[in-house]
Structure formats: C-alpha cells, structure tokens
PDB file of N, CA and C in Angstrom:
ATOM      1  N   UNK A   1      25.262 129.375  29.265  1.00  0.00           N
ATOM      2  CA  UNK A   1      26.393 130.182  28.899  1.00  0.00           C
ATOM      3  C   UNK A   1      27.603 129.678  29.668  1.00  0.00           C
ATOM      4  N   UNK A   2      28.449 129.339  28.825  1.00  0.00           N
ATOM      5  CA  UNK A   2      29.805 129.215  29.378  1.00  0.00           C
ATOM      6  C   UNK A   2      30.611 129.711  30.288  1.00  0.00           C
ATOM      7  N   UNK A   3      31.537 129.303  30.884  1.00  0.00           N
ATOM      8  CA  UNK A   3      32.736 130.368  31.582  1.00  0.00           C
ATOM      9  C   UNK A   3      33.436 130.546  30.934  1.00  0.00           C
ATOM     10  N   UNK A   4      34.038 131.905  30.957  1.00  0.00           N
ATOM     11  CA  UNK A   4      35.400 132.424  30.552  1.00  0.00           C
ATOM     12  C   UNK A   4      36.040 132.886  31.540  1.00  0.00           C
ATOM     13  N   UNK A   5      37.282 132.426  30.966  1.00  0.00           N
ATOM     14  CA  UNK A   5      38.421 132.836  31.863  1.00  0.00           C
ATOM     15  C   UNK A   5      39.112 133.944  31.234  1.00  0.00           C
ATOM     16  N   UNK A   6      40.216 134.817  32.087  1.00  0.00           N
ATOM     17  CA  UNK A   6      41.201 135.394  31.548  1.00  0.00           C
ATOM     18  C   UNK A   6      42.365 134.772  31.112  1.00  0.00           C
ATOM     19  N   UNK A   7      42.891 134.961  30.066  1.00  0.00           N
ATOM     20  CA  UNK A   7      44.474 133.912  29.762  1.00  0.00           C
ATOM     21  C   UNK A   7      45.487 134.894  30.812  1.00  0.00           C
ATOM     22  N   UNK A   8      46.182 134.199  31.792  1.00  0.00           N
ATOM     23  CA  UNK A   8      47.032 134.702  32.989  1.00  0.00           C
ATOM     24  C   UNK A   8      47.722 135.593  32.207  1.00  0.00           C
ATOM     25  N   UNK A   9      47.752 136.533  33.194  1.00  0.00           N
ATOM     26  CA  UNK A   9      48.414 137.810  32.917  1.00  0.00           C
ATOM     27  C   UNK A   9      49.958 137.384  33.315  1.00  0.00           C
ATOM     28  N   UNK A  10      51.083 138.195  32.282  1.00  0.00           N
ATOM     29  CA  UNK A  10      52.048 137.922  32.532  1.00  0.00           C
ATOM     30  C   UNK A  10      52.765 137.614  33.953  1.00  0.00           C
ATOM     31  N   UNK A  11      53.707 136.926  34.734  1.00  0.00           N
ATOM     32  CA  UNK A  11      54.274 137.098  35.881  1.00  0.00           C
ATOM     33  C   UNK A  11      54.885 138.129  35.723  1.00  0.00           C
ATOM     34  N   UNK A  12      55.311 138.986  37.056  1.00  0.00           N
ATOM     35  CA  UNK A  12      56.086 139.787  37.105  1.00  0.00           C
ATOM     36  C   UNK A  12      57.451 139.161  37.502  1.00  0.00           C
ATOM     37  N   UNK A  13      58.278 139.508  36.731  1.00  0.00           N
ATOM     38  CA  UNK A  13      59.876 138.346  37.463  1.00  0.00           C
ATOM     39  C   UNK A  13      60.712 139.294  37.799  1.00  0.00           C
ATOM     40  N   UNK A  14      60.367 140.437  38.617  1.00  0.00           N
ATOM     41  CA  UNK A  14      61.198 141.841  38.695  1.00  0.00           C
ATOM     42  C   UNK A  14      61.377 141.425  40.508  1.00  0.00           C
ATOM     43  N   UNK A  15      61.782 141.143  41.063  1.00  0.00           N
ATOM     44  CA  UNK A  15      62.137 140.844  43.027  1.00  0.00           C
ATOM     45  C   UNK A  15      61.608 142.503  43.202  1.00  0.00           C
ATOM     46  N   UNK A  16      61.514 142.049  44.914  1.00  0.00           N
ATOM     47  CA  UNK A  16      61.456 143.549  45.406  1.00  0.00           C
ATOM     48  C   UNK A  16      62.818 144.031  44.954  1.00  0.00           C
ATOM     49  N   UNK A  17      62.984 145.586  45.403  1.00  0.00           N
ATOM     50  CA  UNK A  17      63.829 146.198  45.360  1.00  0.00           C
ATOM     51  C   UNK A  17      64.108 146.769  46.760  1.00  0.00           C
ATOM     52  N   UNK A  18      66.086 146.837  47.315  1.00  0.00           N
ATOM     53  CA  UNK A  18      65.821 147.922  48.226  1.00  0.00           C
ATOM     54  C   UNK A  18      67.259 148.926  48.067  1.00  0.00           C
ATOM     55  N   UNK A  19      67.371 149.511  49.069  1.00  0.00           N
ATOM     56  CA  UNK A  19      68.403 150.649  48.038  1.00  0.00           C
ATOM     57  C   UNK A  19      69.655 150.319  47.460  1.00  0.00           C
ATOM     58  N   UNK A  20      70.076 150.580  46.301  1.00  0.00           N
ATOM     59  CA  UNK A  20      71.288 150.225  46.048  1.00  0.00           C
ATOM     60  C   UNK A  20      71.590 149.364  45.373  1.00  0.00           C
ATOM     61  N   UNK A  21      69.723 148.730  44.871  1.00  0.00           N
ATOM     62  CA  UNK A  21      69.610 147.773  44.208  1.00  0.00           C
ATOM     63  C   UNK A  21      68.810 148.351  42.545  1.00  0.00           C
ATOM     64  N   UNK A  22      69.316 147.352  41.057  1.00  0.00           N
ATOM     65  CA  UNK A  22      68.345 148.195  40.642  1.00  0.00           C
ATOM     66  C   UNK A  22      68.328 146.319  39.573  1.00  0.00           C
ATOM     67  N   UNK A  23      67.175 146.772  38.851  1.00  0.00           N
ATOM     68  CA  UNK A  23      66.662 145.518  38.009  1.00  0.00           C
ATOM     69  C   UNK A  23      66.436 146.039  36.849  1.00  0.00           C
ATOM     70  N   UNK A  24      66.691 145.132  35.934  1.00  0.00           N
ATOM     71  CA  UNK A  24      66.708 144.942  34.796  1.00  0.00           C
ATOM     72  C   UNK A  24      66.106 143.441  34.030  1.00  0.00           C
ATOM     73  N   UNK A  25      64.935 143.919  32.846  1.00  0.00           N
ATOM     74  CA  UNK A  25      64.642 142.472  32.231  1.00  0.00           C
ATOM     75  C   UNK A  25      64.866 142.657  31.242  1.00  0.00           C
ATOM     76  N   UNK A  26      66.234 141.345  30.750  1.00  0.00           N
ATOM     77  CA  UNK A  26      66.430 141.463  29.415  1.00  0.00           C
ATOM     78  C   UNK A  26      65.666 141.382  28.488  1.00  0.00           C
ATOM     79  N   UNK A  27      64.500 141.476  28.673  1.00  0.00           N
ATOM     80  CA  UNK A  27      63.101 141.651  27.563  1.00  0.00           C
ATOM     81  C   UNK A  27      62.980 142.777  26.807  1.00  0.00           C
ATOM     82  N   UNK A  28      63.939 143.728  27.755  1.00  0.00           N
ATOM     83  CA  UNK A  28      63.983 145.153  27.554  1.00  0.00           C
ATOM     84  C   UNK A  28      65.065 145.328  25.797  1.00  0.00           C
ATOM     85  N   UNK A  29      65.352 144.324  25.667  1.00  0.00           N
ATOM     86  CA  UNK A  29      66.538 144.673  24.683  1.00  0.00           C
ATOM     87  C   UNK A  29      66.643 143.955  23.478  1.00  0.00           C
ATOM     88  N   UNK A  30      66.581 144.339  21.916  1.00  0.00           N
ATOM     89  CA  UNK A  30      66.210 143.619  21.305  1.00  0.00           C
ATOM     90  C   UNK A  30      66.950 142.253  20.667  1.00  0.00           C
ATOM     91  N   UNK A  31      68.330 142.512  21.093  1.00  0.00           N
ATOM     92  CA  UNK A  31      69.407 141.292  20.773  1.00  0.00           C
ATOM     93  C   UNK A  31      70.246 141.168  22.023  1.00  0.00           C
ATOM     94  N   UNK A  32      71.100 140.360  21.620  1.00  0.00           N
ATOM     95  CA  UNK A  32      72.123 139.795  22.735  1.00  0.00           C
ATOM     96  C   UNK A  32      72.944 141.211  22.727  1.00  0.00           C
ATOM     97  N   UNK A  33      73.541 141.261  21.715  1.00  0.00           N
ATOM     98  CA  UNK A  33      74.645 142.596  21.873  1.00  0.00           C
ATOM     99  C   UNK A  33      74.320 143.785  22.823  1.00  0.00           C
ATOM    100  N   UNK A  34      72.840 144.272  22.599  1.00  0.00           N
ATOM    101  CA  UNK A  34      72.509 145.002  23.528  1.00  0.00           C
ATOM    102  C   UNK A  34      72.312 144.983  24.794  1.00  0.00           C
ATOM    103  N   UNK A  35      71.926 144.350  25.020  1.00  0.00           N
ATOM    104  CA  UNK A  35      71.956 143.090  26.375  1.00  0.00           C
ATOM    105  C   UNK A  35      73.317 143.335  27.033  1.00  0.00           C
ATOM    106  N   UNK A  36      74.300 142.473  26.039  1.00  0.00           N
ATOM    107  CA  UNK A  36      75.731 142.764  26.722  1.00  0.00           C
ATOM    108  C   UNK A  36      76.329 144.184  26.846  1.00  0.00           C
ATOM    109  N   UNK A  37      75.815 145.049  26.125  1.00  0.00           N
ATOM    110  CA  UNK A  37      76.452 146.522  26.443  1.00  0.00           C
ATOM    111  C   UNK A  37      75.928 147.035  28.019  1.00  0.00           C
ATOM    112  N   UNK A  38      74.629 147.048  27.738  1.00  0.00           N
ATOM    113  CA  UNK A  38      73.780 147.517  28.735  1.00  0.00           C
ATOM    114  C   UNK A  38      74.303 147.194  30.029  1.00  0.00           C
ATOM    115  N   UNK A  39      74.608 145.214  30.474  1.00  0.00           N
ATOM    116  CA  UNK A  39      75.126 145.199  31.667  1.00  0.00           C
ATOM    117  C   UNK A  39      76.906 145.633  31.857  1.00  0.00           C
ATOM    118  N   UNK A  40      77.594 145.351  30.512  1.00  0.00           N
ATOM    119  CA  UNK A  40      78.644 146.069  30.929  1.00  0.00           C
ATOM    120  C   UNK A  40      78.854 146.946  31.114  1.00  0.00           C
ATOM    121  N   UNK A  41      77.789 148.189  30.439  1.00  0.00           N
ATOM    122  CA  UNK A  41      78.110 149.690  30.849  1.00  0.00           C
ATOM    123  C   UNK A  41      77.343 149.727  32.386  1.00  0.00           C
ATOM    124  N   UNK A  42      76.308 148.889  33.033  1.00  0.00           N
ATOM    125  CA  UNK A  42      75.637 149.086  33.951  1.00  0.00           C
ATOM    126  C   UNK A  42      77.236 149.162  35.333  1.00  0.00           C
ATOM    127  N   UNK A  43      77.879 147.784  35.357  1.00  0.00           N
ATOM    128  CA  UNK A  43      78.952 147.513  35.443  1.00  0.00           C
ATOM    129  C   UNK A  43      79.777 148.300  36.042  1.00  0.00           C
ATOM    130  N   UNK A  44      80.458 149.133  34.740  1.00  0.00           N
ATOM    131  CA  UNK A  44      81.362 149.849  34.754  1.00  0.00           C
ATOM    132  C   UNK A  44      81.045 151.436  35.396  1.00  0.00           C
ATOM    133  N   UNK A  45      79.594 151.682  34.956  1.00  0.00           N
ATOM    134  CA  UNK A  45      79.560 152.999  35.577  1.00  0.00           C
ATOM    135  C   UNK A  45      78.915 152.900  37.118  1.00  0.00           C
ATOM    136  N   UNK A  46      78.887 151.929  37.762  1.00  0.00           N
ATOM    137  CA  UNK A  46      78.617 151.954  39.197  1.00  0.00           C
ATOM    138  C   UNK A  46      80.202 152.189  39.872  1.00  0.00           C
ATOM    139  N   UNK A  47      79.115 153.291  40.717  1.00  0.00           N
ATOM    140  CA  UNK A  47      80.419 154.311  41.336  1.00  0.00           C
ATOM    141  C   UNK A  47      80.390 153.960  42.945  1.00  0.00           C
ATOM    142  N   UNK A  48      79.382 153.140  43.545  1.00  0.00           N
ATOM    143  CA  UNK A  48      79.431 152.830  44.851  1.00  0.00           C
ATOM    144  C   UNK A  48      79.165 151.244  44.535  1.00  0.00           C
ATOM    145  N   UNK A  49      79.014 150.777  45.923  1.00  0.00           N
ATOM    146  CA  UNK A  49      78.680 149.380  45.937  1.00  0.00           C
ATOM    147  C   UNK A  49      76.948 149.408  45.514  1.00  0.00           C
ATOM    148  N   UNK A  50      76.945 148.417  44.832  1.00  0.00           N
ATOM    149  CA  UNK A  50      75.202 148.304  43.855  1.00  0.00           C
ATOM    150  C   UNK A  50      75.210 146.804  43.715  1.00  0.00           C
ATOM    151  N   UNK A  51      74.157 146.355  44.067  1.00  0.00           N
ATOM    152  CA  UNK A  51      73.478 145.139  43.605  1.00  0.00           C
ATOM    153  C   UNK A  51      72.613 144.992  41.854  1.00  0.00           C
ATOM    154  N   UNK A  52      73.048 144.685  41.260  1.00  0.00           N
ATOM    155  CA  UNK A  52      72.128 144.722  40.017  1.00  0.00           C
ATOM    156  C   UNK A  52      71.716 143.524  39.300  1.00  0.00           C
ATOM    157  N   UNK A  53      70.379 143.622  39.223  1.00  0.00           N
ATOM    158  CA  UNK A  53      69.650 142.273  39.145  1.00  0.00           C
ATOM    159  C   UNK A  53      69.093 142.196  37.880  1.00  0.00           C
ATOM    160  N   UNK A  54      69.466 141.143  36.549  1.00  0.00           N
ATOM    161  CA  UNK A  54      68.879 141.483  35.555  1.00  0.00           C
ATOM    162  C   UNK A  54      67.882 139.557  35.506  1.00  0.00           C
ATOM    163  N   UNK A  55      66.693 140.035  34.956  1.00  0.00           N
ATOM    164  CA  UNK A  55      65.522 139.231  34.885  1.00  0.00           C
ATOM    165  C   UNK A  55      64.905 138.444  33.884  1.00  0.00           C
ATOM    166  N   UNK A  56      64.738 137.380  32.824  1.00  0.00           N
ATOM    167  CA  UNK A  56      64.180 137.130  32.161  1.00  0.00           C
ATOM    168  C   UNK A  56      65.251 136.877  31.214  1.00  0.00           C
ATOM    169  N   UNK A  57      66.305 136.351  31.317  1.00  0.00           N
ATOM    170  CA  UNK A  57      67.570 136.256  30.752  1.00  0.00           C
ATOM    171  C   UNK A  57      67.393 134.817  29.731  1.00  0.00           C
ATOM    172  N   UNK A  58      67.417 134.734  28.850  1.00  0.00           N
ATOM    173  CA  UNK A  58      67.646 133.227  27.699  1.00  0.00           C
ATOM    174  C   UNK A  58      69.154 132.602  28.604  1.00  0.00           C
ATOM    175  N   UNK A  59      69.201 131.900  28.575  1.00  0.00           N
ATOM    176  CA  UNK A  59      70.139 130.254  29.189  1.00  0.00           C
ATOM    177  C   UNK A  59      71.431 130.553  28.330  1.00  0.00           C
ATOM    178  N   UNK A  60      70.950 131.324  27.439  1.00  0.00           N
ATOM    179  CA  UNK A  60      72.218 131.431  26.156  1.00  0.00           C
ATOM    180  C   UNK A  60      72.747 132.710  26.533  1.00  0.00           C
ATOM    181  N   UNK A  61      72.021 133.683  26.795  1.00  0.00           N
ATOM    182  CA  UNK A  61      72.426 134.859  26.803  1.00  0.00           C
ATOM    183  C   UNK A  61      73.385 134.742  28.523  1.00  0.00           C
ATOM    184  N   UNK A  62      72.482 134.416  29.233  1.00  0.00           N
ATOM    185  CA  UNK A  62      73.420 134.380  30.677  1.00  0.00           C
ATOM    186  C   UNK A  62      74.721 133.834  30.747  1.00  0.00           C
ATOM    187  N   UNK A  63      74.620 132.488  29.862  1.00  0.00           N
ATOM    188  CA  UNK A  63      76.205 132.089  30.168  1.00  0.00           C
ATOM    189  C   UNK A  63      76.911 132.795  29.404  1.00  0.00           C
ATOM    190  N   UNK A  64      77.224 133.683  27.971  1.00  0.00           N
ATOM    191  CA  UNK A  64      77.432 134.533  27.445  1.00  0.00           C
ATOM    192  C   UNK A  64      78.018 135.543  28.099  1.00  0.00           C
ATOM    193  N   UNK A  65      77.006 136.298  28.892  1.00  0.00           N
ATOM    194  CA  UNK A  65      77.495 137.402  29.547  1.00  0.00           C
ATOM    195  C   UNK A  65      78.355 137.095  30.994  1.00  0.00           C
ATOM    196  N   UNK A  66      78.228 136.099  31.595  1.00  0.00           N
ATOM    197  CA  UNK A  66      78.982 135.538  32.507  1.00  0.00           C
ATOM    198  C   UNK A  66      80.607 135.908  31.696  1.00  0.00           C
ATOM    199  N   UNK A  67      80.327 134.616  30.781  1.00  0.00           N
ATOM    200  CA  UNK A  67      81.723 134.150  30.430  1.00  0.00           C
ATOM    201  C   UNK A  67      82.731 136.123  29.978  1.00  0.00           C
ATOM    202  N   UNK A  68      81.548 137.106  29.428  1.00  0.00           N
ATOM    203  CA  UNK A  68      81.938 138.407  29.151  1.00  0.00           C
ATOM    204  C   UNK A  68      82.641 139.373  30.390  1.00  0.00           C
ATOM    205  N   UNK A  69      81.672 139.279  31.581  1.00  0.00           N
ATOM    206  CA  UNK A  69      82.152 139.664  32.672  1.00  0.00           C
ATOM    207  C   UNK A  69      83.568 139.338  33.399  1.00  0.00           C
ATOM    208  N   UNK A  70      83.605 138.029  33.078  1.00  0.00           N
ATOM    209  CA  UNK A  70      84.709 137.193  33.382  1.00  0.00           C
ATOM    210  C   UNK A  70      86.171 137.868  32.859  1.00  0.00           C
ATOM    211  N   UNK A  71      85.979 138.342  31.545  1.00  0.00           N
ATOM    212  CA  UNK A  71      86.821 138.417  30.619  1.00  0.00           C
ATOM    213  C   UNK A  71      87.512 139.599  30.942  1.00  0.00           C
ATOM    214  N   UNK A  72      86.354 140.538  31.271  1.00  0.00           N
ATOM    215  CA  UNK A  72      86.907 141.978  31.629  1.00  0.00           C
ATOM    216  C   UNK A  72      87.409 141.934  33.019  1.00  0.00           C
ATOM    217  N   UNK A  73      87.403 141.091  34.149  1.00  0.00           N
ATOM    218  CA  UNK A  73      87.537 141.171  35.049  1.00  0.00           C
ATOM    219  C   UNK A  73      88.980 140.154  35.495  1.00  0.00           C
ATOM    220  N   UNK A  74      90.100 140.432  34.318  1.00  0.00           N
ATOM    221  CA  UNK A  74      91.269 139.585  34.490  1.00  0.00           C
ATOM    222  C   UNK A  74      91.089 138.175  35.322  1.00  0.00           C
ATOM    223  N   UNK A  75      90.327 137.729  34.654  1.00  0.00           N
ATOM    224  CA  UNK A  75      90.348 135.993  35.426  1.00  0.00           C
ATOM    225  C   UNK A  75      89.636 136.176  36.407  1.00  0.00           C
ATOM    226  N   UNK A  76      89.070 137.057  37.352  1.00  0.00           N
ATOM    227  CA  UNK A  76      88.484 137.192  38.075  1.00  0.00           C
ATOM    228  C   UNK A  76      86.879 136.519  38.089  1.00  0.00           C
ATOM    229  N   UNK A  77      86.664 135.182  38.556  1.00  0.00           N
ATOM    230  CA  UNK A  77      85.554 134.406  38.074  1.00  0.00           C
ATOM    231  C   UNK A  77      84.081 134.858  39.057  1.00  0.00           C
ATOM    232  N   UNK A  78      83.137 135.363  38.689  1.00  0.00           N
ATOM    233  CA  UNK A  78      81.508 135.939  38.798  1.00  0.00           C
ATOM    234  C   UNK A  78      80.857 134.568  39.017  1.00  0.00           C
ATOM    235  N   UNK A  79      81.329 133.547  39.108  1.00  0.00           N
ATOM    236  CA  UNK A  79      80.840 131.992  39.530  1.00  0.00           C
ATOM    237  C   UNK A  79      80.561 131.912  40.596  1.00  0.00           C
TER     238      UNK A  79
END
C-alpha cells in the first residue's frame, strides 16, 4: 500500500497582529472595484493612527490602488 499525502493546506499570509493594526486579504473581495472601496473607505474612516495591512493582493490590483491612494492624497506619494 502506498503513501498518501495531504495536498498542503493553504498558507496563511495574514502577519501577526498588534494593536492598532488590522489585516485584510484581498481574497476577501470579488473584483478590483471592491477591493478599491474597501481600502479607501478603510482609509478614510480611520480616526487615530492605524497600521492596515492588506494580503494576497494581484500585482495589478496593488499598483492600481497605490496609484488611487496617491490621487486622493493631492500628490502626496504612498511610495
């Protein structure tokens, strides 16, 4: 009788967390648009200083939302 293996269980790509921090995987969302609302409203409604970490991002979608952040933030470059 053979071995079997398990096919690897997903990685988790979520970092620790510590306060003040919160995460997000864009896996969570079914298009780009949503994606981009989500971190701009994440964004906009932080009312203290917050770290926010989003995870699992497409290459397309990140520079996207970069270049979005950018936009709202009068030239102000997130680089």
């Amino acid at each position: 009788m053979g071995s079997h293996s398990e096919p690897d269980s997903p990685v988790n790509s979520s970092p620790p967390l510590s306060p003040g921090m919160s995460s997000t995987s864009a896996t969570e969302f079914v298009d780009q648009s949503d994606f981009e609302y989500h971190v701009l409203q994440a964004i906009r409604s932080a009312s203290e200083s917050q770290v926010l970490v989003f995870t699992d991002i497409d290459p397309l979608w990140g520079e996207r939302i970069v270049d979005l952040i950018n936009e709202t933030n009068n030239g102000y470059s997130t680089r």
